[in-house]
C-alpha atoms as a PDB file:
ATOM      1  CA  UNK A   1     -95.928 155.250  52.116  1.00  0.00           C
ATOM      2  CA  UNK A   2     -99.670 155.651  51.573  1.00  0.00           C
ATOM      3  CA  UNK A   3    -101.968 155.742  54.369  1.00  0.00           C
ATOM      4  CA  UNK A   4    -105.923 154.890  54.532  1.00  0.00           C
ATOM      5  CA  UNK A   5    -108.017 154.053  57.107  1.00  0.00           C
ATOM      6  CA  UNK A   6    -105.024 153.910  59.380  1.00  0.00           C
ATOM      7  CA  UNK A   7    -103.070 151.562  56.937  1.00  0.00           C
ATOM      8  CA  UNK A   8     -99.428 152.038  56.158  1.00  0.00           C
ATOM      9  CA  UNK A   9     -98.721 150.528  52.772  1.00  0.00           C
ATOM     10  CA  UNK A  10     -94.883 149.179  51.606  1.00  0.00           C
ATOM     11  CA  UNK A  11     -93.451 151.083  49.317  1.00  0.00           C
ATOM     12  CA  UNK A  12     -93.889 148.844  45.925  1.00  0.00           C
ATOM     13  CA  UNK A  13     -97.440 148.287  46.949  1.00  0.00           C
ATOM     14  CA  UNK A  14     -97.771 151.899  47.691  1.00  0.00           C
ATOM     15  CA  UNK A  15     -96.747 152.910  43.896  1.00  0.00           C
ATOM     16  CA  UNK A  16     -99.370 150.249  42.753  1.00  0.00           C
ATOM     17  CA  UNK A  17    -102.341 151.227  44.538  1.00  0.00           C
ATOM     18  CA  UNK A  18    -100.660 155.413  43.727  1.00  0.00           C
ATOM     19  CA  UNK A  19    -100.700 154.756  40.123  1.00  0.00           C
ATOM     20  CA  UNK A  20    -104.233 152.810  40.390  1.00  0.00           C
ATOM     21  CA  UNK A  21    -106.084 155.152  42.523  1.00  0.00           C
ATOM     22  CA  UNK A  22    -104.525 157.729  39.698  1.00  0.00           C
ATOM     23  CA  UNK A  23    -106.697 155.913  37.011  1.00  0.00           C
ATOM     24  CA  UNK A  24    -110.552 155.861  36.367  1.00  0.00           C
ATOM     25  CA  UNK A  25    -110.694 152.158  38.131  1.00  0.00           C
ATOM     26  CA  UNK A  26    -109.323 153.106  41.100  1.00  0.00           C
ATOM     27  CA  UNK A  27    -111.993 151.531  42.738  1.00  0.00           C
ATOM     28  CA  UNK A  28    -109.991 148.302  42.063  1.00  0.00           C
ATOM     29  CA  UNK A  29    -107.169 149.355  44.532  1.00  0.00           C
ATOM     30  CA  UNK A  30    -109.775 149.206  47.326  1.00  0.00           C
ATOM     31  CA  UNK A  31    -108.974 145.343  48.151  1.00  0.00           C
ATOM     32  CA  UNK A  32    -105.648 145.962  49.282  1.00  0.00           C
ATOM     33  CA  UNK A  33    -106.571 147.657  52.356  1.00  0.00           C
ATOM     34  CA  UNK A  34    -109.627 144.564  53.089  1.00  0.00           C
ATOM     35  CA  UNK A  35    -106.768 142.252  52.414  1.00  0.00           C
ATOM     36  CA  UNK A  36    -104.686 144.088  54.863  1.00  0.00           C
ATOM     37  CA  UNK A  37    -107.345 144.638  58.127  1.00  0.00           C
ATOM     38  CA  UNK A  38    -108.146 141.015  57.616  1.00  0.00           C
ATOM     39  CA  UNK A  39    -104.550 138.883  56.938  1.00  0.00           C
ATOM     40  CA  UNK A  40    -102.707 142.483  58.691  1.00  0.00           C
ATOM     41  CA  UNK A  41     -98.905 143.281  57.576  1.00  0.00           C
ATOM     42  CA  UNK A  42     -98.513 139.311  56.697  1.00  0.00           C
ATOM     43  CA  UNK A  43    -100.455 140.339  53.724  1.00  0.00           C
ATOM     44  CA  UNK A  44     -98.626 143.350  52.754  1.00  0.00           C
ATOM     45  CA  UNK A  45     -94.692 142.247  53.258  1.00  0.00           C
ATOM     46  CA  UNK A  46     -96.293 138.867  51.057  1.00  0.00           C
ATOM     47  CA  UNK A  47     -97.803 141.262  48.162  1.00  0.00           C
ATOM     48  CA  UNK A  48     -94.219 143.549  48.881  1.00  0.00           C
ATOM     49  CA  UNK A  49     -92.119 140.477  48.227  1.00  0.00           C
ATOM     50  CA  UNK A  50     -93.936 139.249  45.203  1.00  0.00           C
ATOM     51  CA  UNK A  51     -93.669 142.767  43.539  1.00  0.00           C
ATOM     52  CA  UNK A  52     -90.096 143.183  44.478  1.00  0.00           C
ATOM     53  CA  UNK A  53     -89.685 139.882  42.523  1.00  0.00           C
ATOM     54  CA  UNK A  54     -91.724 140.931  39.510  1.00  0.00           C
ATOM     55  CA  UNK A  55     -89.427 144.031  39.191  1.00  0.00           C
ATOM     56  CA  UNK A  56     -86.384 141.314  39.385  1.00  0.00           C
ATOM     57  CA  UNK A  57     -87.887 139.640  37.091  1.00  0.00           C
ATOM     58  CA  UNK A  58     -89.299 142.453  34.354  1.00  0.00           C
ATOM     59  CA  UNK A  59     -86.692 144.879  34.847  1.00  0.00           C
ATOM     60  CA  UNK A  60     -87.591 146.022  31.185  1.00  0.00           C
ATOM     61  CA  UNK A  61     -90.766 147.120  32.180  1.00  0.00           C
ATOM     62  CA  UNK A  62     -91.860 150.396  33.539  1.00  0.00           C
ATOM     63  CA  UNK A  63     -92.571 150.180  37.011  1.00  0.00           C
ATOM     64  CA  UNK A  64     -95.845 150.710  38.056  1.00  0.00           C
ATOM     65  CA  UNK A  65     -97.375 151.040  35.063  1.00  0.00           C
ATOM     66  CA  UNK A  66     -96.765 147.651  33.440  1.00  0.00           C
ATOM     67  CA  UNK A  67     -98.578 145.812  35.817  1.00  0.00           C
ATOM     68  CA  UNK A  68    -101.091 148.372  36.695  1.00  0.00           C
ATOM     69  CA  UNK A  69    -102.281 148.616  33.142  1.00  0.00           C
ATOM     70  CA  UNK A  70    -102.170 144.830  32.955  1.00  0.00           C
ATOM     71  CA  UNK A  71    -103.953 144.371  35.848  1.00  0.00           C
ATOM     72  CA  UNK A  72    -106.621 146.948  34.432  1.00  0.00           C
ATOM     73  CA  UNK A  73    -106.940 145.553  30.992  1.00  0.00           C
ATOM     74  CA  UNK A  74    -107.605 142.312  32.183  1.00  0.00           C
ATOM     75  CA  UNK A  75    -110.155 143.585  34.277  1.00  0.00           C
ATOM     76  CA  UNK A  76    -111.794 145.475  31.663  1.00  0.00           C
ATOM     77  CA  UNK A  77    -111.284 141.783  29.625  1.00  0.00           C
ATOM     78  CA  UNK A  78    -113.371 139.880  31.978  1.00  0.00           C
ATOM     79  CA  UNK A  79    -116.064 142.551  31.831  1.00  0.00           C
ATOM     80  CA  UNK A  80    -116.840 142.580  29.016  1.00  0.00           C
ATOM     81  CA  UNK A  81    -117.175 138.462  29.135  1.00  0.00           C
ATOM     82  CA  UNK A  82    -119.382 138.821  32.297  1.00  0.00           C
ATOM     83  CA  UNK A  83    -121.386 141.187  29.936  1.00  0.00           C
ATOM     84  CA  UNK A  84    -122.329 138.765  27.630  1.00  0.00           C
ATOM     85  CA  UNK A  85    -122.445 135.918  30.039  1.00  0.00           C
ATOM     86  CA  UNK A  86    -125.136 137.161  32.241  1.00  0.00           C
ATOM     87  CA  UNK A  87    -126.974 138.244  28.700  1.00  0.00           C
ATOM     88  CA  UNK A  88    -127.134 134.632  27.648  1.00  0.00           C
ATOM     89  CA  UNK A  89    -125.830 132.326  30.200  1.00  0.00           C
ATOM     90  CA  UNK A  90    -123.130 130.957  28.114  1.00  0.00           C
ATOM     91  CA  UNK A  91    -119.991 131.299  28.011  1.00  0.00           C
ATOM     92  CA  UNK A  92    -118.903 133.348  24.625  1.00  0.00           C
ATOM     93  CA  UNK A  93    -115.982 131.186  23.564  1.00  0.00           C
ATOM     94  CA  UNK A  94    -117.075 127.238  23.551  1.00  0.00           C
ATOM     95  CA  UNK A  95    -115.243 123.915  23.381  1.00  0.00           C
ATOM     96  CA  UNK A  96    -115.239 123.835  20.135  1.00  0.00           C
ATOM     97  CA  UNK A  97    -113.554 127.631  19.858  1.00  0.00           C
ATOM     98  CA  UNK A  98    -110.353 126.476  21.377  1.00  0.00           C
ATOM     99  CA  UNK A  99    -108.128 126.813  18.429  1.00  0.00           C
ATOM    100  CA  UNK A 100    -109.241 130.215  18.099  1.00  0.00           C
ATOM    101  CA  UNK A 101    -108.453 131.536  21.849  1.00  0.00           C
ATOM    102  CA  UNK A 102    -105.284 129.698  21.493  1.00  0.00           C
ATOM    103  CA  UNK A 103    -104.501 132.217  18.503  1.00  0.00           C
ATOM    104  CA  UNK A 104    -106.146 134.971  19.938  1.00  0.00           C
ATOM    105  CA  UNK A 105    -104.645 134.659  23.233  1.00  0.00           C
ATOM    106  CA  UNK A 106    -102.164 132.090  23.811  1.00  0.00           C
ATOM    107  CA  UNK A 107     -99.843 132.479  20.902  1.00  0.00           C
ATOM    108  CA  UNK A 108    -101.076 136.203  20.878  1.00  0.00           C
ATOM    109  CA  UNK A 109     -97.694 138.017  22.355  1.00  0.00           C
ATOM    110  CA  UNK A 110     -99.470 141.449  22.464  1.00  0.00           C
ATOM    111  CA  UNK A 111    -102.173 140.299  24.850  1.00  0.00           C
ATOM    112  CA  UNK A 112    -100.143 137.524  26.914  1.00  0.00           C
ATOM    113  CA  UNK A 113     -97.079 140.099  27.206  1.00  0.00           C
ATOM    114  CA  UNK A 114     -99.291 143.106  27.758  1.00  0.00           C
ATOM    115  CA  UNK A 115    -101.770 142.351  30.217  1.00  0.00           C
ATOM    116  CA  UNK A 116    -102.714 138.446  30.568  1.00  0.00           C
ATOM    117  CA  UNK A 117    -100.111 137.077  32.625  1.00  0.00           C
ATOM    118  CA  UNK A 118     -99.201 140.190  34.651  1.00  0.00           C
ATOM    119  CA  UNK A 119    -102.834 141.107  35.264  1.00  0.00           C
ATOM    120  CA  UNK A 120    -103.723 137.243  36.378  1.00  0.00           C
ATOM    121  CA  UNK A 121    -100.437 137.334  38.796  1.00  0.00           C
ATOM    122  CA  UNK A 122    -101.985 140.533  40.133  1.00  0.00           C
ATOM    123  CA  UNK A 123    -105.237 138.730  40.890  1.00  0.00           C
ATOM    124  CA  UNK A 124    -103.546 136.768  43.581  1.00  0.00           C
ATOM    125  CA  UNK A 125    -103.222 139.865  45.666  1.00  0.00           C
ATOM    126  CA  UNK A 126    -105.580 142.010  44.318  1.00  0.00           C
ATOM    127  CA  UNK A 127    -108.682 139.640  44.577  1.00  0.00           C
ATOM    128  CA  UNK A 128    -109.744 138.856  48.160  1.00  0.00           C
ATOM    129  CA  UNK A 129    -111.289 135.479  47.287  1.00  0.00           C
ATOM    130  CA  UNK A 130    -107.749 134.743  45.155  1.00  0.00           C
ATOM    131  CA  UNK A 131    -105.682 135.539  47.972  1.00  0.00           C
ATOM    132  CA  UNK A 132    -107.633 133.241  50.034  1.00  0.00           C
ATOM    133  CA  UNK A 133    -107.109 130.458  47.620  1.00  0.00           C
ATOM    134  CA  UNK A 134    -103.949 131.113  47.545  1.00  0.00           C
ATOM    135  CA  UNK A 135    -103.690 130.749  51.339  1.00  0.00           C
ATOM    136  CA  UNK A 136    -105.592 127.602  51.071  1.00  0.00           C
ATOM    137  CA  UNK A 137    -102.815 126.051  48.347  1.00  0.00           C
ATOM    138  CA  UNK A 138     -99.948 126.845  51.157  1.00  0.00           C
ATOM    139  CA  UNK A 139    -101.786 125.397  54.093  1.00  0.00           C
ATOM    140  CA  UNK A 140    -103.338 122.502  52.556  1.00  0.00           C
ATOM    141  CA  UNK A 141    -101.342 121.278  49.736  1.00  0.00           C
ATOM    142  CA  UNK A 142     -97.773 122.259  50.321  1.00  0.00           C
ATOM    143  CA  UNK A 143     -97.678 122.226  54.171  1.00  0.00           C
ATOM    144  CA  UNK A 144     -99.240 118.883  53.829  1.00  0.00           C
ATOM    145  CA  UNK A 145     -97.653 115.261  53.549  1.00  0.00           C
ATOM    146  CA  UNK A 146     -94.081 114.607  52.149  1.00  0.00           C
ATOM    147  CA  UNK A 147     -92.074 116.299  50.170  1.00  0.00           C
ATOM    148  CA  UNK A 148     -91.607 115.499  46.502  1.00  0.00           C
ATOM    149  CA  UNK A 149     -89.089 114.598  44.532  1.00  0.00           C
ATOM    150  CA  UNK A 150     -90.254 115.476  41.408  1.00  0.00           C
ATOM    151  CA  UNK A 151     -93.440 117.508  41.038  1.00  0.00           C
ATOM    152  CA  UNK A 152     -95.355 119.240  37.927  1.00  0.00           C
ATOM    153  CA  UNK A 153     -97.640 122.212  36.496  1.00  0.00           C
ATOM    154  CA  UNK A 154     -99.617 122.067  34.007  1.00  0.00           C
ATOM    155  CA  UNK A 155    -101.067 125.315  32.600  1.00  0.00           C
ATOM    156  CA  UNK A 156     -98.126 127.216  34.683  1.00  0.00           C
ATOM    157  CA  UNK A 157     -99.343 130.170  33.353  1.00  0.00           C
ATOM    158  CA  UNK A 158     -97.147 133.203  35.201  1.00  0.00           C
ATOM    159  CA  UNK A 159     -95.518 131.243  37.587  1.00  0.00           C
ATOM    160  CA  UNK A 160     -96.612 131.967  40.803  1.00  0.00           C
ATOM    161  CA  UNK A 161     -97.348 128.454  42.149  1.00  0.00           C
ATOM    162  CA  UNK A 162     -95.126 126.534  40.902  1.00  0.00           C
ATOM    163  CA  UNK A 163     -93.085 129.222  42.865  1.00  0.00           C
ATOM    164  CA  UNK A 164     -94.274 128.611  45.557  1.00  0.00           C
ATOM    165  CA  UNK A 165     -93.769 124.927  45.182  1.00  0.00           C
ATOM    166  CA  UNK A 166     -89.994 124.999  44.848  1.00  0.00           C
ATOM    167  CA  UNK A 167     -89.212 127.423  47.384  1.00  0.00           C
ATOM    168  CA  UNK A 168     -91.520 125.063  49.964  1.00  0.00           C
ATOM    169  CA  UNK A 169     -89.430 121.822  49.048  1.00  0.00           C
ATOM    170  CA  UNK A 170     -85.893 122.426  47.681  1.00  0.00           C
ATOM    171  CA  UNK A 171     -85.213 119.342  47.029  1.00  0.00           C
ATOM    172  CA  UNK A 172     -88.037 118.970  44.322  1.00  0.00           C
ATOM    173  CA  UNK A 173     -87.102 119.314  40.801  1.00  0.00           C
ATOM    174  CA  UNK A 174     -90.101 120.512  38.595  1.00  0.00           C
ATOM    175  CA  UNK A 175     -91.889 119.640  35.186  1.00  0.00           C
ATOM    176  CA  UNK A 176     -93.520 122.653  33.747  1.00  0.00           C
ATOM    177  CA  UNK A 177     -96.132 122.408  31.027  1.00  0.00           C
ATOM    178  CA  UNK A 178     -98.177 124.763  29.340  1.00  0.00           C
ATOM    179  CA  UNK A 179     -99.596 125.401  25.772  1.00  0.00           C
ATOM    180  CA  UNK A 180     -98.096 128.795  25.248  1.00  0.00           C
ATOM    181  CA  UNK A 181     -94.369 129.886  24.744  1.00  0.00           C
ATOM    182  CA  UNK A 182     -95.040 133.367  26.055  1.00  0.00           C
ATOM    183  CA  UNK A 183     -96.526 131.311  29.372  1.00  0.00           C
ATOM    184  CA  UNK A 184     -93.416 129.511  29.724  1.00  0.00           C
ATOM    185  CA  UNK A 185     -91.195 132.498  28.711  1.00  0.00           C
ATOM    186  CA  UNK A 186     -92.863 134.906  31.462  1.00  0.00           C
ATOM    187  CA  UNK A 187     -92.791 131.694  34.617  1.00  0.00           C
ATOM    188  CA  UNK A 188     -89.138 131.010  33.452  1.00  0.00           C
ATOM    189  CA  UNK A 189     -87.864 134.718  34.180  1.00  0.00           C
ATOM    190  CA  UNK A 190     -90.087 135.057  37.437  1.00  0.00           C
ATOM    191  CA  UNK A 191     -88.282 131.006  38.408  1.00  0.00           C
ATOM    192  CA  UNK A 192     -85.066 132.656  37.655  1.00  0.00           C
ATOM    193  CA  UNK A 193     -85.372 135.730  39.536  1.00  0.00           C
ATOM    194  CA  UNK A 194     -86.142 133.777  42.841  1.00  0.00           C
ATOM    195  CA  UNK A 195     -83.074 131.696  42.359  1.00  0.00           C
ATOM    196  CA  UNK A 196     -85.522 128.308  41.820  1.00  0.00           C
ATOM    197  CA  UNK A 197     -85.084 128.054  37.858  1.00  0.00           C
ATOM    198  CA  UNK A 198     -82.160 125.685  37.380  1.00  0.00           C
ATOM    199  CA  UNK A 199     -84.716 122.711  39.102  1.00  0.00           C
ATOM    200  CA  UNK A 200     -87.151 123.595  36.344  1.00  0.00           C
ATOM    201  CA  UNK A 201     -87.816 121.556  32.871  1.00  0.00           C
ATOM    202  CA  UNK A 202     -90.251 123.312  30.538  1.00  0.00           C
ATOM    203  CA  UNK A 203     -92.493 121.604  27.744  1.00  0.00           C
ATOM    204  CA  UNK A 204     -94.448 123.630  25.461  1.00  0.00           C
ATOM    205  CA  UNK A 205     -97.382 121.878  24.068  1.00  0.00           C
ATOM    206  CA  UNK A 206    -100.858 120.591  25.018  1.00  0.00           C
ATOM    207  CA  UNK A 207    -100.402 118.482  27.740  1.00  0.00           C
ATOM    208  CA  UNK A 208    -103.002 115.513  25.933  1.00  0.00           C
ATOM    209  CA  UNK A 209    -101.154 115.642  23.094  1.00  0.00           C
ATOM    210  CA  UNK A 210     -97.452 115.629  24.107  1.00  0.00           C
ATOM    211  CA  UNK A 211     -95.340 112.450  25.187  1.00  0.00           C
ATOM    212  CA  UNK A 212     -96.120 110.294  28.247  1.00  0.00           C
ATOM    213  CA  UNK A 213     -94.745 112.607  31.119  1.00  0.00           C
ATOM    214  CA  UNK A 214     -92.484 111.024  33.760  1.00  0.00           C
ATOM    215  CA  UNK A 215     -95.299 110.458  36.775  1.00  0.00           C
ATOM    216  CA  UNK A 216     -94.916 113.199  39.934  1.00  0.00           C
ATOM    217  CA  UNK A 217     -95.515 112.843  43.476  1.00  0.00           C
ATOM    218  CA  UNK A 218     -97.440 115.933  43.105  1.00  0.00           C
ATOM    219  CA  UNK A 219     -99.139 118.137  39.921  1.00  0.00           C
ATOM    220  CA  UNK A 220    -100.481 121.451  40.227  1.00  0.00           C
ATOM    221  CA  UNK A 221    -103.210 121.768  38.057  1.00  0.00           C
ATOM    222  CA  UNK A 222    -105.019 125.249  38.515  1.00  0.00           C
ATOM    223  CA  UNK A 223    -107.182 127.148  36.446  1.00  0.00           C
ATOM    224  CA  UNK A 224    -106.888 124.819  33.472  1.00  0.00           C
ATOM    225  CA  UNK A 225    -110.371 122.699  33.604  1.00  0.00           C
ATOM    226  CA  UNK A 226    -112.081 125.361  32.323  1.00  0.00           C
ATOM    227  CA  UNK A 227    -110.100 126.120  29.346  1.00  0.00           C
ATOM    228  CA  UNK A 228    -109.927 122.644  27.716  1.00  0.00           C
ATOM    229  CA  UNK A 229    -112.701 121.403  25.566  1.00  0.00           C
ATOM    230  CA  UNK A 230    -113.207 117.953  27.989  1.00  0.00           C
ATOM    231  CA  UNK A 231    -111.821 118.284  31.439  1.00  0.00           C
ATOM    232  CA  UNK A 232    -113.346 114.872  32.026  1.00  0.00           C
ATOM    233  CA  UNK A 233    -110.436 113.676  29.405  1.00  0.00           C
ATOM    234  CA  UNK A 234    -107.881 116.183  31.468  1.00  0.00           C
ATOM    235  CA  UNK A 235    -108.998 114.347  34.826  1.00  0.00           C
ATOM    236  CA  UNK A 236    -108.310 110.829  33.475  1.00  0.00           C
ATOM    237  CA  UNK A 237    -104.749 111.842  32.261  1.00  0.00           C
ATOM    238  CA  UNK A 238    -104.028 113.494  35.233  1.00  0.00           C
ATOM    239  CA  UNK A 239    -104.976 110.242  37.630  1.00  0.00           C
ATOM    240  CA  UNK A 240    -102.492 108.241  35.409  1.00  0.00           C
ATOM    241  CA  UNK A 241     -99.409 110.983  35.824  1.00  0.00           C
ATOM    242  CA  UNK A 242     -99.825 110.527  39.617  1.00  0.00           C
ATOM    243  CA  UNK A 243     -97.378 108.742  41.689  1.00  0.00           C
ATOM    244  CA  UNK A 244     -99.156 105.967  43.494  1.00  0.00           C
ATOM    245  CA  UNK A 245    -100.220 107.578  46.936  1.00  0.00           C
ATOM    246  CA  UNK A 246     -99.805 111.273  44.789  1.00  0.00           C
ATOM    247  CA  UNK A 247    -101.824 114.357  45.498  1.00  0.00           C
ATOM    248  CA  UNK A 248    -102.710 116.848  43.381  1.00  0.00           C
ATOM    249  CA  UNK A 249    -104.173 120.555  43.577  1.00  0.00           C
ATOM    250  CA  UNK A 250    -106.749 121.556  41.348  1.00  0.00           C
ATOM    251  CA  UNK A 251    -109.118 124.448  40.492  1.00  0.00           C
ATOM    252  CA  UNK A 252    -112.468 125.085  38.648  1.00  0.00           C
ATOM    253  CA  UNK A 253    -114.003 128.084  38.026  1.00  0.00           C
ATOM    254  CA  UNK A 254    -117.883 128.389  38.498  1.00  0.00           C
ATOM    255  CA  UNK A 255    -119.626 130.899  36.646  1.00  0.00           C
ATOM    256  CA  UNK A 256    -116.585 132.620  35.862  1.00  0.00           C
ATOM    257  CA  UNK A 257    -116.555 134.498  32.167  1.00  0.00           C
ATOM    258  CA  UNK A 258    -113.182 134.910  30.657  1.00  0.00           C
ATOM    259  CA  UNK A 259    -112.260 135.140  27.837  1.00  0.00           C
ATOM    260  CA  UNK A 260    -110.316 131.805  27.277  1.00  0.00           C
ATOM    261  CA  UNK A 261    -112.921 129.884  29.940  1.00  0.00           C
ATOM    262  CA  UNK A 262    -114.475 127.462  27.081  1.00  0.00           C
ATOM    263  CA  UNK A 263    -115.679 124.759  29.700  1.00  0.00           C
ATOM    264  CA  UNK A 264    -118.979 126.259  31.849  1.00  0.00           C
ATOM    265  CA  UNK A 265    -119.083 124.506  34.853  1.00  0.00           C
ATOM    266  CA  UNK A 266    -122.098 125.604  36.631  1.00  0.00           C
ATOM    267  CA  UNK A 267    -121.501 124.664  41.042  1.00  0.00           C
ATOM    268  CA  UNK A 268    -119.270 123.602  42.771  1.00  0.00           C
ATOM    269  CA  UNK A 269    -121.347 119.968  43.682  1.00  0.00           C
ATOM    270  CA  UNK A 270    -120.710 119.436  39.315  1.00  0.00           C
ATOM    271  CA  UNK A 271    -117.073 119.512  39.584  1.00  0.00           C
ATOM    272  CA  UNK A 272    -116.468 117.712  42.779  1.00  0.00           C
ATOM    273  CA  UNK A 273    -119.318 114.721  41.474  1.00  0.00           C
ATOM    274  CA  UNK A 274    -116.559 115.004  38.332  1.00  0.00           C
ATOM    275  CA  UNK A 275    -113.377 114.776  40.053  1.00  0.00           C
ATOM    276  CA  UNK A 276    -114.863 111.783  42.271  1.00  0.00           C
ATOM    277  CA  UNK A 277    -115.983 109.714  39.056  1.00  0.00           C
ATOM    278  CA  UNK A 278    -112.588 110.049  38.200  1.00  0.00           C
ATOM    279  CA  UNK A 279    -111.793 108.297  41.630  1.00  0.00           C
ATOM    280  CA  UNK A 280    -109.873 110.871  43.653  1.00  0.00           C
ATOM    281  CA  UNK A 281    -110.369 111.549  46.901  1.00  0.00           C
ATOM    282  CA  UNK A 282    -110.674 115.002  47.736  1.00  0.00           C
ATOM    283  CA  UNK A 283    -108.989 115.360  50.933  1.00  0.00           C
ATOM    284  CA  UNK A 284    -109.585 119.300  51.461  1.00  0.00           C
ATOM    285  CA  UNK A 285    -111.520 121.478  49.144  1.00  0.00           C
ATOM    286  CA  UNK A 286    -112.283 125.569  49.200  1.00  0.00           C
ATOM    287  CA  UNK A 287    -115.196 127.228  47.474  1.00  0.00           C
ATOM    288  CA  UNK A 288    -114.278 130.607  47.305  1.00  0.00           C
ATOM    289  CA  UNK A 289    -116.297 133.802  45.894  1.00  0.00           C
ATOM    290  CA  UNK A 290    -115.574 137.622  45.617  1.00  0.00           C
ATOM    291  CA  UNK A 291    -117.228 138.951  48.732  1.00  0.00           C
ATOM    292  CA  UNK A 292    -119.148 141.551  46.663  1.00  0.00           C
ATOM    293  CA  UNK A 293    -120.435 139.499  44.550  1.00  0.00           C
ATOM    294  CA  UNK A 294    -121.871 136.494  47.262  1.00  0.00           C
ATOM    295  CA  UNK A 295    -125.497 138.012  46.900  1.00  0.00           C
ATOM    296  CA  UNK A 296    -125.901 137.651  43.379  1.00  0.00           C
ATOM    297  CA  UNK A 297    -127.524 135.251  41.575  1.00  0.00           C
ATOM    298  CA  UNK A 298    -125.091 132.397  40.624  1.00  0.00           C
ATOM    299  CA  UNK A 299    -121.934 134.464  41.490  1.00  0.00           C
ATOM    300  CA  UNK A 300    -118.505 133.803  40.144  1.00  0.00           C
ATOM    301  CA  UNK A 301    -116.739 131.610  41.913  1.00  0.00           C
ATOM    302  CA  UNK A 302    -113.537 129.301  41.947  1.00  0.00           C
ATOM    303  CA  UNK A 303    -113.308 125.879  43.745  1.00  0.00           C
ATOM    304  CA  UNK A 304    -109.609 124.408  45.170  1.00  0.00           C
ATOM    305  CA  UNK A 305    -109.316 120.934  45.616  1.00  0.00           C
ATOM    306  CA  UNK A 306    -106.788 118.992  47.055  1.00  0.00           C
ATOM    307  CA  UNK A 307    -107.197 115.428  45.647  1.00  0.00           C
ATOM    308  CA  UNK A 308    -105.124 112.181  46.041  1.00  0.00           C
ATOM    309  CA  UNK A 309    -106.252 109.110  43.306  1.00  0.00           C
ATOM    310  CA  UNK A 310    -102.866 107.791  41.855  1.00  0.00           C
ATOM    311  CA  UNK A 311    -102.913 105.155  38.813  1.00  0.00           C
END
C-alpha cells in the first residue's frame, strides 16, 4: 500500500505510481490521487481491475516497468509534438504525411509494442480529463438504448473500449478494425484475457479501403478523426455502416499534438458543425480538457459525442 494525503492505494496501482514516483516524471503519478478524492475507491478498484487484466494479458512483460516506461515515453512523445505545435500552430505530421506515420508508427513494432498502446491505455486512468471521458462513454453510450447485436471499432487501438462494450452486452458479437497488426495483436490478448475474445472478428486494413462491412447497431469510433487525412470522408462512411436507428460514439481531439494527429481540428463548435453536415444527431456530447491546462490559450482538448444518423 502507498499512502498520500490520506489515500490508500491497491496494490497494482501502488507499484505503478512506486515505480513512477521512482523516476524523474514522477510528477505524472500525481493524478491518481485527484482521480481518487474526486471518483473515491470506485476509481481505484476500476484502475486495480484494469491493471490486474493487463498483467493477464502481458504476462511477458515486466511488471511495473513495462507500462510505466510506456506510459512515460509516450508522454515524453507528445511533448515534444506540443513543442513544435505551439512554435507554429500546426500540427508537425499533415494529411498528406500519413503513409509515413503509418511506417513510423503503425507498422513500427518497436514503438507500438514499447510504449504506444500501453502508454495510451494508461491515459485512461492516468489523465483526469480521459478518465472522465471514459465515464462519459459508460453512462451515455453503453448504459443507453438497446443492446446490440452486432457492434464495431474502428481504430481499436489497445482495446479498452471495445472492452468495455462486450462485457456491457454479452450478447453482442464484435467487428474490430484497425490499420495496424500490432493494434489488433495487443486488443486481441487484452479481449482474451477478460474472457470476451471468442465474440470478436478482427480486420486489419484501412477501414475506407477494405470491403463493405456488415452494418452495426452501434460503432465505436474514438480517437481516429484526427489521424485520417479527411474525416469528412470517415464521417460519410461511417453514417452508411449504421444500422437504421444506430448510434455511434465518437471523439475529436482539439488542439491536441501527437505524433500520428495529421487532421488539426481547431474547437469543439468545428467538429460538431462537421458531424451535423454529415446529418447525425448528437444526442449527448462532452468537451473535456486537462484541468491544468484550462487557462491556457487554446488548450488541448478532446470532444465525445454520442451521435445517432443511420443510412
Amino acid at each position: 500500500m502507498d499512502n498520500h494525503s490520506g489515500t490508500s492505494l491497491p496494490r497494482l496501482v501502488s507499484e505503478f505510481y512506486g515505480r513512477l514516483h521512482r523516476s524523474v516524471f514522477r510528477s505524472l503519478g500525481a493524478p491518481i490521487f485527484d482521480l481518487a478524492q474526486q471518483y473515491g475507491d470506485r476509481y481505484l478498484q476500476d484502475f486495480e481491475s484494469h491493471l490486474e487484466l493487463v498483467c493477464a494479458a502481458f504476462p511477458d512483460k515486466p511488471w511495473p516497468d513495462w507500462a510505466v516506461q510506456g506510459y512515460i515515453n509516450l508522454n515524453k512523445a507528445i511533448l515534444q509534438e506540443e513543442m513544435h505545435f505551439r512554435q507554429t500552430g500546426e500540427y508537425a505530421a499533415k494529411p498528406e504525411d500519413l503513409e509515413r506515420v503509418t511506417e513510423a508508427v503503425y507498422d513500427n513494432e518497436e514503438v507500438m509494442n514499447r510504449f504506444y498502446l500501453i502508454g495510451l491505455y494508461g491515459t485512461y486512468f492516468l489523465w483526469p480529463h480521459h478518465y472522465r471521458i471514459l465515464e462519459f462513454f459508460r453512462r451515455s453510450f453503453l448504459q443507453e438504448g438497446p443492446a446490440p447485436r452486432h457492434l464495431m471499432e474502428w481504430g481499436v487501438g489497445h482495446g479498452l473500449l471495445a472492452l468495455e462494450a462486450l462485457r456491457q452486452w454479452p450478447a453482442a458479437r464484435a467487428t474490430l478494425v484497425d490499420l495496424s497488426k500490432f493494434s489488433l495483436a495487443f486488443a486481441a490478448r487484452l479481449l482474451d484475457a477478460a474472457g470476451v475474445g471468442q465474440r470478436c472478428e478482427s480486420r486489419q486494413g484501412d477501414v475506407l479501403r477494405l470491403e463493405p462491412l456488415p452494418p452495426a447497431e452501434r460503432i465505436i469510433c474514438s480517437e481516429l478523426l484526427e489521424h485520417v487525412p479527411d474525416p469528412d470522408r470517415l464521417l460519410e462512411q461511417l453514417r452508411g455502416a449504421l444500422a437504421p436507428g444506430g448510434i455511434a460514439y465518437l471523439t475529436g481531439a482539439i488542439n491536441a499534438a501527437q505524433p500520428d494527429h495529421v487532421f488539426l481540428f481547431t474547437s469543439d463548435e468545428q467538429l460538431l458543425r462537421m458531424i451535423e453536415a454529415h446529418g447525425f444527431t448528437i444526442r449527448a456530447h462532452l468537451t473535456a480538457c486537462h484541468p491544468n491546462r484550462q487557462a491556457e490559450r487554446n488548450p488541448p482538448a478532446v470532444v465525445a459525442m454520442v451521435v445517432e444518423g443511420g443510412a
